[in-house]
N, C-alpha and C. Protein backbone atom coordinates (compact mmCIF):
# COMPACT_ATOMS: atom_id res chain seq x y z
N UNK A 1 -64.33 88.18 -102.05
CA UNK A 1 -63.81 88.88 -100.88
C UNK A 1 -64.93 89.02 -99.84
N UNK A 2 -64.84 89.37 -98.75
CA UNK A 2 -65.68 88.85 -97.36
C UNK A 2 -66.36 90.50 -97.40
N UNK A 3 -67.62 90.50 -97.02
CA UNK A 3 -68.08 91.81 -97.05
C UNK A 3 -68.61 91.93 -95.55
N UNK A 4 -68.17 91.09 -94.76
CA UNK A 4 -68.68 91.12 -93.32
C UNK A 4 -67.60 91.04 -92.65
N UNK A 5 -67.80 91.43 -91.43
CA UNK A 5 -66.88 91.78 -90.48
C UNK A 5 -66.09 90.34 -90.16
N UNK A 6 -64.78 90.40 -89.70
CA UNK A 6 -63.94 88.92 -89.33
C UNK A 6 -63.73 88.85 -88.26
N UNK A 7 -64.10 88.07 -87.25
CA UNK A 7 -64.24 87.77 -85.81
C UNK A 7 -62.86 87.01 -85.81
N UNK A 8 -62.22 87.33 -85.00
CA UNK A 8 -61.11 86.38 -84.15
C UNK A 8 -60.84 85.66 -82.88
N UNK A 9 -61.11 84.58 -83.25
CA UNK A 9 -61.46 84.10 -81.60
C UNK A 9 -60.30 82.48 -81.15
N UNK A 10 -60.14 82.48 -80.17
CA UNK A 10 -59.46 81.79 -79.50
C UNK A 10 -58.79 81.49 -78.35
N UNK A 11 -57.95 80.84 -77.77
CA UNK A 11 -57.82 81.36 -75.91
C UNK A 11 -56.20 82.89 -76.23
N UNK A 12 -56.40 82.87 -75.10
CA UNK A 12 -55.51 84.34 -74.89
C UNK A 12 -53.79 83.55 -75.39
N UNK A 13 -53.34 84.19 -75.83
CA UNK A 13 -52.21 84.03 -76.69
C UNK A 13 -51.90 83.37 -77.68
N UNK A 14 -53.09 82.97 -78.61
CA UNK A 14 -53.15 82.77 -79.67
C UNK A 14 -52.38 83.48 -80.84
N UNK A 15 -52.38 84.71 -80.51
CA UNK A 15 -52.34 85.44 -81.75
C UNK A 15 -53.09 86.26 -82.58
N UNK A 16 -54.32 86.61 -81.46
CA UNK A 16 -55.78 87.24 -82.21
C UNK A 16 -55.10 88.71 -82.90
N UNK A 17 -54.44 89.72 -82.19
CA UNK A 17 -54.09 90.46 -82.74
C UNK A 17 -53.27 90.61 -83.14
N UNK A 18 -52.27 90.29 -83.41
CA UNK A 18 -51.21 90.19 -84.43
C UNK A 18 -51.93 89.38 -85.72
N UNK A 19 -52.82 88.62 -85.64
CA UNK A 19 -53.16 87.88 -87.11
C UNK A 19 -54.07 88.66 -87.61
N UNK A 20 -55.23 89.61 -86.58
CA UNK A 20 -56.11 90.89 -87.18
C UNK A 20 -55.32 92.07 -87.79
N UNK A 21 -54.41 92.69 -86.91
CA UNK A 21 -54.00 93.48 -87.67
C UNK A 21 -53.32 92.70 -89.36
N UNK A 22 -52.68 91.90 -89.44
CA UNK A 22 -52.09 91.52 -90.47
C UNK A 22 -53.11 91.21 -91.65
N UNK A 23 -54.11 90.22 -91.01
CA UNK A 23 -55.97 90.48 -92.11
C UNK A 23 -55.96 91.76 -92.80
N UNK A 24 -56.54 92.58 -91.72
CA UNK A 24 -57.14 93.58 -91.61
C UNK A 24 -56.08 94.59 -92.65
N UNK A 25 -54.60 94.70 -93.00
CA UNK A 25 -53.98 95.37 -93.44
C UNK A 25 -54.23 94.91 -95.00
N UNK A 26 -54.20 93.59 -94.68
CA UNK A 26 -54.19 92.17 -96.38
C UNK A 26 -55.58 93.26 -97.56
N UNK A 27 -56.61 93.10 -96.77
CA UNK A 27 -58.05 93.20 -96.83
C UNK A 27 -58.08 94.42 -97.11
N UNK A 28 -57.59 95.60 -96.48
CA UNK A 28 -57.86 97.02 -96.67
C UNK A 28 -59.38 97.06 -95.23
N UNK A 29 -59.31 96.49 -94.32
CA UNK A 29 -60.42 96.90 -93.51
C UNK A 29 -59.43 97.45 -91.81
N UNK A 30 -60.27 97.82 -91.49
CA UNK A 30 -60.13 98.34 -90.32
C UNK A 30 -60.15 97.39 -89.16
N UNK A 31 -59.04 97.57 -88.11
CA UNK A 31 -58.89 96.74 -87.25
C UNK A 31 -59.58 97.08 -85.79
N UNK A 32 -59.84 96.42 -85.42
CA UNK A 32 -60.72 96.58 -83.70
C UNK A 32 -60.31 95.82 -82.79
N UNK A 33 -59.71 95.86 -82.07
CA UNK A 33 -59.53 95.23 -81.05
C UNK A 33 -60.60 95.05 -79.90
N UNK A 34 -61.17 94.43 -79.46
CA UNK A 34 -62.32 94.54 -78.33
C UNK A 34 -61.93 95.09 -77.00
N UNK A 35 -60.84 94.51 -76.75
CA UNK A 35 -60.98 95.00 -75.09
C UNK A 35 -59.94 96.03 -75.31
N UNK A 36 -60.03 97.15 -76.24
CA UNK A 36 -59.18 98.26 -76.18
C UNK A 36 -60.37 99.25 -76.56
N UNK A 37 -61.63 98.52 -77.19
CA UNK A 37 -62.76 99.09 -77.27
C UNK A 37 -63.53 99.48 -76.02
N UNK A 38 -63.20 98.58 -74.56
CA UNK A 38 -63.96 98.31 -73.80
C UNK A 38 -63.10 99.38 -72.99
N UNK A 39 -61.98 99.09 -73.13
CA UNK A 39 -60.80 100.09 -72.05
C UNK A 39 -61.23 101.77 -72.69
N UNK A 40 -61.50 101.86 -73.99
CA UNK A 40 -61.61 103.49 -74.14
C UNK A 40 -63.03 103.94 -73.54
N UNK A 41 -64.01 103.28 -73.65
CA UNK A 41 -65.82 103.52 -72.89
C UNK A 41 -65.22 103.68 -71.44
N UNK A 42 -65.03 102.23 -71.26
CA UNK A 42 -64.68 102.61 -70.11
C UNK A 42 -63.62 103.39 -69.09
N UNK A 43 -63.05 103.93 -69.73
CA UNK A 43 -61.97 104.73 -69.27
C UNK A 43 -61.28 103.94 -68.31
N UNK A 44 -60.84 102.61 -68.27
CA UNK A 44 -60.35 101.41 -67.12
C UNK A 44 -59.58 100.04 -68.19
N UNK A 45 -58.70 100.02 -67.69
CA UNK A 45 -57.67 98.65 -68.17
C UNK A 45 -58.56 97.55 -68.03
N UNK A 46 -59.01 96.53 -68.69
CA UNK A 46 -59.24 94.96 -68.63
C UNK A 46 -58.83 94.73 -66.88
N UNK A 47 -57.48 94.60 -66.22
CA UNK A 47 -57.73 93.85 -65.18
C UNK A 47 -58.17 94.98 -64.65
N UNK A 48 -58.44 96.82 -64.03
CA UNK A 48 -58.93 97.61 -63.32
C UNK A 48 -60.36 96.91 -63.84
N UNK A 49 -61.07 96.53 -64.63
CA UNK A 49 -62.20 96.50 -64.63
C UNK A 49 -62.83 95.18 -63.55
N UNK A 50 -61.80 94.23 -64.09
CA UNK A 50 -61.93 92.98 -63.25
C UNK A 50 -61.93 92.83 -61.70
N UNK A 51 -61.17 93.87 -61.19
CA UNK A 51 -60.64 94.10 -59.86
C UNK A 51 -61.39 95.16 -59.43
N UNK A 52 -62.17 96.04 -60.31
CA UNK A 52 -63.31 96.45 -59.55
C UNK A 52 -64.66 96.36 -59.50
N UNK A 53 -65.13 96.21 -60.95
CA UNK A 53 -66.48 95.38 -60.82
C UNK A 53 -66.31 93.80 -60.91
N UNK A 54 -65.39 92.99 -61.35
CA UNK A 54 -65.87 91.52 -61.19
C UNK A 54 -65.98 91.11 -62.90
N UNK A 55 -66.20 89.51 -63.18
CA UNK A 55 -65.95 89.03 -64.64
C UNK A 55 -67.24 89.17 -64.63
N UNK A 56 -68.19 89.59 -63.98
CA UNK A 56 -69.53 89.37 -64.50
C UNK A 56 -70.47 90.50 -64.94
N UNK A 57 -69.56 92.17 -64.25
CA UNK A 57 -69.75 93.16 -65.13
C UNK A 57 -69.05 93.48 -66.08
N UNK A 58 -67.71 92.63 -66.52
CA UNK A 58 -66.71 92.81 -67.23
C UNK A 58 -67.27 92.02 -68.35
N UNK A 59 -68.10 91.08 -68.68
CA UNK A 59 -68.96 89.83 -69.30
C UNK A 59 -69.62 90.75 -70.01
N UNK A 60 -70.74 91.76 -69.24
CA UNK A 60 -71.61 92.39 -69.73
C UNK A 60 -71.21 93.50 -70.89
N UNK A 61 -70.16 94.28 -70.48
CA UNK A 61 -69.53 95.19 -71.11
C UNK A 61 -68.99 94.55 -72.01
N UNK A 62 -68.14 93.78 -72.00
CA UNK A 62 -67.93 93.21 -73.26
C UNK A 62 -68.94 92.75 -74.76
N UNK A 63 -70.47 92.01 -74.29
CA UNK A 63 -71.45 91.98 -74.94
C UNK A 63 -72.18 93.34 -75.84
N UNK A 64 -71.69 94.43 -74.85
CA UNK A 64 -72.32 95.47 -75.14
C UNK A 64 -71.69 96.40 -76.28
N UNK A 65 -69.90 95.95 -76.06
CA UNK A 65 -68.92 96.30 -77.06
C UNK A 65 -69.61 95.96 -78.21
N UNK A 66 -69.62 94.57 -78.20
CA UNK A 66 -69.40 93.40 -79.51
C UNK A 66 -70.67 93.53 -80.06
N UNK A 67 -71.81 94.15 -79.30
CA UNK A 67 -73.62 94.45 -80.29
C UNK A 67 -72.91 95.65 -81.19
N UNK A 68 -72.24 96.87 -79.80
CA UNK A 68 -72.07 98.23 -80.97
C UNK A 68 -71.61 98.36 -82.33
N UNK A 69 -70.82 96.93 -82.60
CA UNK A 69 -70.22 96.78 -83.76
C UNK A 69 -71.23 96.53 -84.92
N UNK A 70 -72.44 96.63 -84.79
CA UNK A 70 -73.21 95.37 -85.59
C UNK A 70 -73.55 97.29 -86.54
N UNK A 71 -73.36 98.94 -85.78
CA UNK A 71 -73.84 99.71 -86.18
C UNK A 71 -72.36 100.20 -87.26
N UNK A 72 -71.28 99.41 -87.46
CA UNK A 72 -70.00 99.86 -88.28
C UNK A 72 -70.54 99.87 -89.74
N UNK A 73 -69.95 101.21 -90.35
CA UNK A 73 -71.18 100.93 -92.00
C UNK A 73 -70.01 100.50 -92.80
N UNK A 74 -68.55 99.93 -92.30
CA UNK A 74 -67.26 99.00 -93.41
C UNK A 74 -67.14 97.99 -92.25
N UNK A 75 -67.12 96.94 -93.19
CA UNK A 75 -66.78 95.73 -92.74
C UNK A 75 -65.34 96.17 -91.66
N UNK A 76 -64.76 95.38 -90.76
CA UNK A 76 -63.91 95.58 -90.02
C UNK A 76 -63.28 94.02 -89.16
N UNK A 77 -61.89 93.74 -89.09
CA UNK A 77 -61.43 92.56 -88.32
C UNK A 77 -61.42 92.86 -86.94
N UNK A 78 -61.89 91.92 -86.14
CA UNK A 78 -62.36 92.01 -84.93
C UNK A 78 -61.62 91.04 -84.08
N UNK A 79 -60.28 91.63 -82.89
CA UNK A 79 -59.56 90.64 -82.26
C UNK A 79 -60.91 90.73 -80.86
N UNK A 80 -61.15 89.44 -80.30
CA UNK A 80 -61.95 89.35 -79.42
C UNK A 80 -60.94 88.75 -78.02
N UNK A 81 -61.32 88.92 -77.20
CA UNK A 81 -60.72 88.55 -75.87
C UNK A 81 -61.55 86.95 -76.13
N UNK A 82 -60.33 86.23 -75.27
CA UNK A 82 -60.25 85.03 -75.58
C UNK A 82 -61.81 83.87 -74.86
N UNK A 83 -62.02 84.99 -73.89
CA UNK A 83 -63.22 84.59 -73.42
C UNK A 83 -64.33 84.78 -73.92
N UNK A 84 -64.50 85.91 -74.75
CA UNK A 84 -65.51 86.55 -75.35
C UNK A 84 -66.49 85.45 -75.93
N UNK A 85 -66.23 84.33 -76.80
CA UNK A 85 -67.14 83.03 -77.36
C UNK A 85 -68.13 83.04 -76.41
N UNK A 86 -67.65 82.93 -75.07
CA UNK A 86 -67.98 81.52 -73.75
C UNK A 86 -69.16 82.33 -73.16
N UNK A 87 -69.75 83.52 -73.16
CA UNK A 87 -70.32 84.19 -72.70
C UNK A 87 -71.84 85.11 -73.43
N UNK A 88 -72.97 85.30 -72.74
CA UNK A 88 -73.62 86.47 -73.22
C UNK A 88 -74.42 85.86 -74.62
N UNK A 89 -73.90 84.77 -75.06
CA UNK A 89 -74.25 84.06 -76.42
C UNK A 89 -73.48 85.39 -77.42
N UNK A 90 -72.74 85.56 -77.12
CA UNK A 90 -71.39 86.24 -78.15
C UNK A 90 -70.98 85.18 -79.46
N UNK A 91 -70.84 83.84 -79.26
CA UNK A 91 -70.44 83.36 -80.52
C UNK A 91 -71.63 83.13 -81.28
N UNK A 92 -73.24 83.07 -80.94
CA UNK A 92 -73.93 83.07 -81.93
C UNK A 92 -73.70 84.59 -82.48
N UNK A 93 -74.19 85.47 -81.45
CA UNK A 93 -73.72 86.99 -82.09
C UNK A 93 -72.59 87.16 -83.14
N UNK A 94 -71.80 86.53 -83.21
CA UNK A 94 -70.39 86.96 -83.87
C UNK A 94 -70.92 85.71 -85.00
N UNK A 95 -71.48 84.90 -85.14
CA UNK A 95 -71.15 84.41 -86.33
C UNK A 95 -72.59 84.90 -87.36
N UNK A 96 -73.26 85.71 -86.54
CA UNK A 96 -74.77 86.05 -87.61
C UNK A 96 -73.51 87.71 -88.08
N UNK A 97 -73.18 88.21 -87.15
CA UNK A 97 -72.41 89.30 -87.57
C UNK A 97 -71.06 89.54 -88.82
N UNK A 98 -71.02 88.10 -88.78
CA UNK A 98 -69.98 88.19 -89.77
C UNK A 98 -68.91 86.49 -89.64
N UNK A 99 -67.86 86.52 -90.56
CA UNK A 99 -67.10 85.54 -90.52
C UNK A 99 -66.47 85.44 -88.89
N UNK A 100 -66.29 84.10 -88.57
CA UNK A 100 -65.68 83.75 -87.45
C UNK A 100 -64.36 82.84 -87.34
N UNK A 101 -63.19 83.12 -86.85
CA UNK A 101 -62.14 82.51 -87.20
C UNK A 101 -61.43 81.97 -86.36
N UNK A 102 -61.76 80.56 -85.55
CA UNK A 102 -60.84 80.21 -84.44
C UNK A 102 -59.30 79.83 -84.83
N UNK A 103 -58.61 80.39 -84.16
CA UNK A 103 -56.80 80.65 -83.97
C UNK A 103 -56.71 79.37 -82.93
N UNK A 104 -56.38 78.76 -83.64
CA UNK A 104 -55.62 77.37 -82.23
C UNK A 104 -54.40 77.24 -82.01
N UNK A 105 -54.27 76.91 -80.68
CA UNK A 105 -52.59 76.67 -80.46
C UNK A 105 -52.55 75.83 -79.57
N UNK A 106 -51.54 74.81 -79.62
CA UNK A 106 -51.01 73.95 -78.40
C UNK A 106 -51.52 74.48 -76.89
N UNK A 107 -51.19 74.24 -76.05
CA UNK A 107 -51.11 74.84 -74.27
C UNK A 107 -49.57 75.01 -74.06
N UNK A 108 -48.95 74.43 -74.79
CA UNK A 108 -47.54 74.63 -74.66
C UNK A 108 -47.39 76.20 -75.45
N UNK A 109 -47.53 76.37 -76.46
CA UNK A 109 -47.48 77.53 -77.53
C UNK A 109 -48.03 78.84 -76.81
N UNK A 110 -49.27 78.43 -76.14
CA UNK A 110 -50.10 79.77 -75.53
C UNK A 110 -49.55 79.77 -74.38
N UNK A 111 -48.79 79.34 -73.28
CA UNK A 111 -48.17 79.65 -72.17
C UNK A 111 -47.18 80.24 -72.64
N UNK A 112 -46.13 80.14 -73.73
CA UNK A 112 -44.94 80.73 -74.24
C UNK A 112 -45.26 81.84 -74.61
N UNK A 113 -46.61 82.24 -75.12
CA UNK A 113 -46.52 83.26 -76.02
C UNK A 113 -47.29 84.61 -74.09
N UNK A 114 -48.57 83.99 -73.98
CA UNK A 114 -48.58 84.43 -72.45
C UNK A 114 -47.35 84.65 -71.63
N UNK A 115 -46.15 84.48 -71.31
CA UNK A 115 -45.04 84.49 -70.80
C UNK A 115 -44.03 85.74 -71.47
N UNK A 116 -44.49 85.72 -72.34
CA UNK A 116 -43.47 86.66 -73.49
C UNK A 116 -44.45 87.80 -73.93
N UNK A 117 -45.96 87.96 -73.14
CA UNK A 117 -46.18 88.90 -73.34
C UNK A 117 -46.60 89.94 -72.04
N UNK A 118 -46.57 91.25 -72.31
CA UNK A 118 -46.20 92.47 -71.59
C UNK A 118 -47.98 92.80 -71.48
N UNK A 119 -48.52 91.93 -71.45
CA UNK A 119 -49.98 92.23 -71.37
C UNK A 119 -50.88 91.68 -69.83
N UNK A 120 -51.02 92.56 -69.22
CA UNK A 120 -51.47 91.46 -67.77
C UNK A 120 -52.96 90.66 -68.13
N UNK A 121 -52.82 89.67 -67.60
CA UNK A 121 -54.29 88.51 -67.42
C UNK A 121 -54.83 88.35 -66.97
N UNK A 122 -56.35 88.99 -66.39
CA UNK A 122 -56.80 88.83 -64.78
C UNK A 122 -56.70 87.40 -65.03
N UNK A 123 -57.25 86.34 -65.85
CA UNK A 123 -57.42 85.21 -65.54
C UNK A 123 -55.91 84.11 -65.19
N UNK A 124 -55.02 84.32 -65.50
CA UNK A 124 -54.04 83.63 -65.23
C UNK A 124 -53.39 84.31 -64.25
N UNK A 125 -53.10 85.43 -63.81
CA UNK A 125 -52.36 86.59 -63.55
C UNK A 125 -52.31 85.33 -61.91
N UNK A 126 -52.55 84.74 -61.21
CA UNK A 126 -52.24 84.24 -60.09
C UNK A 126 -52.03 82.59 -60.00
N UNK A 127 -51.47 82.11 -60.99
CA UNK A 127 -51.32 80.94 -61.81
C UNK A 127 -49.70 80.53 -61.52
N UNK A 128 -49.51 79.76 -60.66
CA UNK A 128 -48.00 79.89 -60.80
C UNK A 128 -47.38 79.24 -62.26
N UNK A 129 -46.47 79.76 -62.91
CA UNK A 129 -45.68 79.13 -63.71
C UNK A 129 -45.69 78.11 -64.06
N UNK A 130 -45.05 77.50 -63.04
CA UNK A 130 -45.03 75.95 -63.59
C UNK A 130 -46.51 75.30 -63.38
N UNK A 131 -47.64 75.57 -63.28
CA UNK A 131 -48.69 75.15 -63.23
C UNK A 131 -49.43 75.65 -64.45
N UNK A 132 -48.87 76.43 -64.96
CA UNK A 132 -49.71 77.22 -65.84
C UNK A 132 -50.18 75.87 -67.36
N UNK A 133 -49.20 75.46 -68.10
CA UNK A 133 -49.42 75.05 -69.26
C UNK A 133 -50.82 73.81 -69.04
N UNK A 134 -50.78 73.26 -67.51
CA UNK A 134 -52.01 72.31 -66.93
C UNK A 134 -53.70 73.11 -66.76
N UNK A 135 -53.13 74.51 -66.08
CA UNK A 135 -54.25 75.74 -66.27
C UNK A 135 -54.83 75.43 -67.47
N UNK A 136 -53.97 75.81 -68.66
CA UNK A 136 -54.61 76.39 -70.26
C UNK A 136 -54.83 75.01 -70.70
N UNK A 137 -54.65 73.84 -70.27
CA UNK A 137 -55.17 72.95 -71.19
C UNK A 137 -56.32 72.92 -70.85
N UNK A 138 -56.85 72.63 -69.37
CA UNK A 138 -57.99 72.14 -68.61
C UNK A 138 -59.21 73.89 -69.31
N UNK A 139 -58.50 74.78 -68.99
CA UNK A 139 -59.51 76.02 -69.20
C UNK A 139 -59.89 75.83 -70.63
N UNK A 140 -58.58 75.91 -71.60
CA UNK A 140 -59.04 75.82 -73.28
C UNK A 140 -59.69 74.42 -73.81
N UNK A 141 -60.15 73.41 -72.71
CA UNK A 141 -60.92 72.58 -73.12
C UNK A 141 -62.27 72.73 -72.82
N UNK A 142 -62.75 73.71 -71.70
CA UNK A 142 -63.71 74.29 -70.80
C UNK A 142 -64.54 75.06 -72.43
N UNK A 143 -63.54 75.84 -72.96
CA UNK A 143 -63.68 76.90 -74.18
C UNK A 143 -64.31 76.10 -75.31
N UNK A 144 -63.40 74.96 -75.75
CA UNK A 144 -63.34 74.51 -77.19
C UNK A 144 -65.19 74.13 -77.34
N UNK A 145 -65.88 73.74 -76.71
CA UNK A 145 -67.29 73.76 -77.49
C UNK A 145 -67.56 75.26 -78.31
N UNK A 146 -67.50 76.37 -77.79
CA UNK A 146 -67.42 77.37 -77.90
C UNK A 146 -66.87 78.03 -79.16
N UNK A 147 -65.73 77.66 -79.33
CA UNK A 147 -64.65 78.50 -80.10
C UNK A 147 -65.27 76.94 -81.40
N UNK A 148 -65.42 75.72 -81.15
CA UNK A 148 -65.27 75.35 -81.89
C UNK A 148 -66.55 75.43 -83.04
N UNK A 149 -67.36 76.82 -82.63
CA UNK A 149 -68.96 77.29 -83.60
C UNK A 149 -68.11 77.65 -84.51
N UNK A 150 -66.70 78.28 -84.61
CA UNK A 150 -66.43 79.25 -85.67
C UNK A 150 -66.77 78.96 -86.94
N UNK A 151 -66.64 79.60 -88.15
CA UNK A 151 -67.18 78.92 -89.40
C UNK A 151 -65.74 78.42 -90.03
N UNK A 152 -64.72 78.92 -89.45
CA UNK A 152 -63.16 78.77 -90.03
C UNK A 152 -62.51 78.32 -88.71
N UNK A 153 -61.67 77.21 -88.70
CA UNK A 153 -60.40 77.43 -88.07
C UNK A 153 -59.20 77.28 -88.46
N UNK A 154 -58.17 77.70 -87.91
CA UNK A 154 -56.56 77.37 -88.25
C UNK A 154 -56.01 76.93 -87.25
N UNK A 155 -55.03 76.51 -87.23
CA UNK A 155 -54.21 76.30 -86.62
C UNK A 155 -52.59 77.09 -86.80
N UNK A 156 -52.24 77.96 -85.35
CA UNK A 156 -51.56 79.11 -85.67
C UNK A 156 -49.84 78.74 -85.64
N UNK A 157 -49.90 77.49 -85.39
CA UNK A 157 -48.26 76.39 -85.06
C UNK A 157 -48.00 77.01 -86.69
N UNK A 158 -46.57 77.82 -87.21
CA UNK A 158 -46.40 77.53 -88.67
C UNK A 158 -46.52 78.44 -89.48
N UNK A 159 -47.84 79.26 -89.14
CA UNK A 159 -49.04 79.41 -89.85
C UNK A 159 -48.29 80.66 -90.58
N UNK A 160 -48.10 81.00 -92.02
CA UNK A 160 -48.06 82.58 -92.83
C UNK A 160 -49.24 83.40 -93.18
N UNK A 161 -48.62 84.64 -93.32
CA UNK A 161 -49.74 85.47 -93.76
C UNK A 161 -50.61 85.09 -94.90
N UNK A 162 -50.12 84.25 -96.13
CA UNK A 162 -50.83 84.28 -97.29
C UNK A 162 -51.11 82.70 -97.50
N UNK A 163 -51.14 82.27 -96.29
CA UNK A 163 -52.10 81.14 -96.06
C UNK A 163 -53.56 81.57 -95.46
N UNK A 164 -53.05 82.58 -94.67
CA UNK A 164 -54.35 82.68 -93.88
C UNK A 164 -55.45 84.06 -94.54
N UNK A 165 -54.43 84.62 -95.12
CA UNK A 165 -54.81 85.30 -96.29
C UNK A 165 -56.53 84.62 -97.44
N UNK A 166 -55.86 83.29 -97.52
CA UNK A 166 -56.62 82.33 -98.61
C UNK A 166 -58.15 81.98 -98.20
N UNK A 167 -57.80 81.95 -96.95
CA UNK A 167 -59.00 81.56 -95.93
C UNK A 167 -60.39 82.85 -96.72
N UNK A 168 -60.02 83.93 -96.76
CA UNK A 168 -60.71 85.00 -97.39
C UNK A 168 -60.71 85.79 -98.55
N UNK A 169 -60.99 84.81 -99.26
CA UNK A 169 -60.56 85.11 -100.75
C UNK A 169 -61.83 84.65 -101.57
C-alpha cells in the first residue's frame, strides 16, 4: 500500500476529482483538492484570483499550496489543477512528494466533460464552443511533456474504480 501522498494530474476535465475522492475513499486517506486549498487562504474563487492578480500570481500561490502539503503527517490524494505540472517545477515537486498519476483523456472527452461541468475556467472560459475541442488538443499537447513525468498513467476512456484501485496496491 502507498505510504505517500497521490498526486493527480492531467488537463482540466479529466476527472482529477472525482477519481481522488474515489482513491482517497478506496485507501482510507484524505482528500485535497488544490485549488479549493488555494480558494480557502485565499479567501477568492480560482477565476477572482485570475481576474485580479493574473496566472502569474495565481502560478505562485498555487506552488505555495502544493510545498504546504509536504508538512501533512497522513499520506493524502491530491486533485491538482490541470496546469499545476507546467509550472514553478511542481511536477518535480510532486513526484519527490509522493506518487504521481496522469488521468488522460481524448480532447473530445475533456470538452464534453468541460461542457457538462458547473465549474468556471479562466483558461477556456472565452473559447468559443465550437473551437474549443482544437483549443484542448493544441494546449494538452503544450502540457503532455509535463504530465507525461508522472510515475503512473491511465487512461480515463472506460476506466473503473478497482482497476485504478490496482494501480496502488
Amino acid at each position: 500500500m502507498v505510504s505517500k501522498h497521490i498526486f493527480l494530474i492531467g488537463y482540466m476535465g479529466c476527472g482529477k476529482s472525482f477519481w481522488g475522492k474515489a482513491i482517497a475513499d478506496s485507501l482510507a486517506y484524505d482528500f485535497i483538492d488544490l485549488d479549493e486549498l488555494i480558494e480557502k487562504r485565499e479567501g477568492l474563487s480560482i477565476p477572482e484570483i485570475f481576474e485580479q492578480s493574473g496566472e502569474t500570481t495565481f502560478r505562485e500561490r498555487e506552488r505555495l499550496a502544493l510545498e504546504s502539503l509536504s508538512a501533512l503527517k497522513m499520506p493524502a490524494v491530491i486533485s491538482t489543477g490541470g496546469g499545476t505540472p507546467c509550472f514553478q517545477n511542481n511536477m518535480d515537486r510532486m513526484n519527490a512528494m509522493g506518487e504521481t498519476l496522469f488521468l488522460m483523456a481524448s480532447p473530445a472527452v475533456l470538452k464534453q466533460n468541460i461542457l457538462k461541468s458547473s465549474s468556471v475556467r479562466p483558461i477556456v472560459q472565452t473559447i468559443p464552443e465550437n473551437e474549443l475541442e482544437d483549443y484542448i488538443a493544441n494546449h494538452l499537447e503544450e502540457r503532455l511533456p509535463f504530465y507525461q513525468q508522472a510515475h503512473l498513467s491511465v487512461n480515463v476512456d472506460g476506466l473503473n474504480l478497482e482497476d485504478l484501485k490496482q494501480l496502488f496496491r
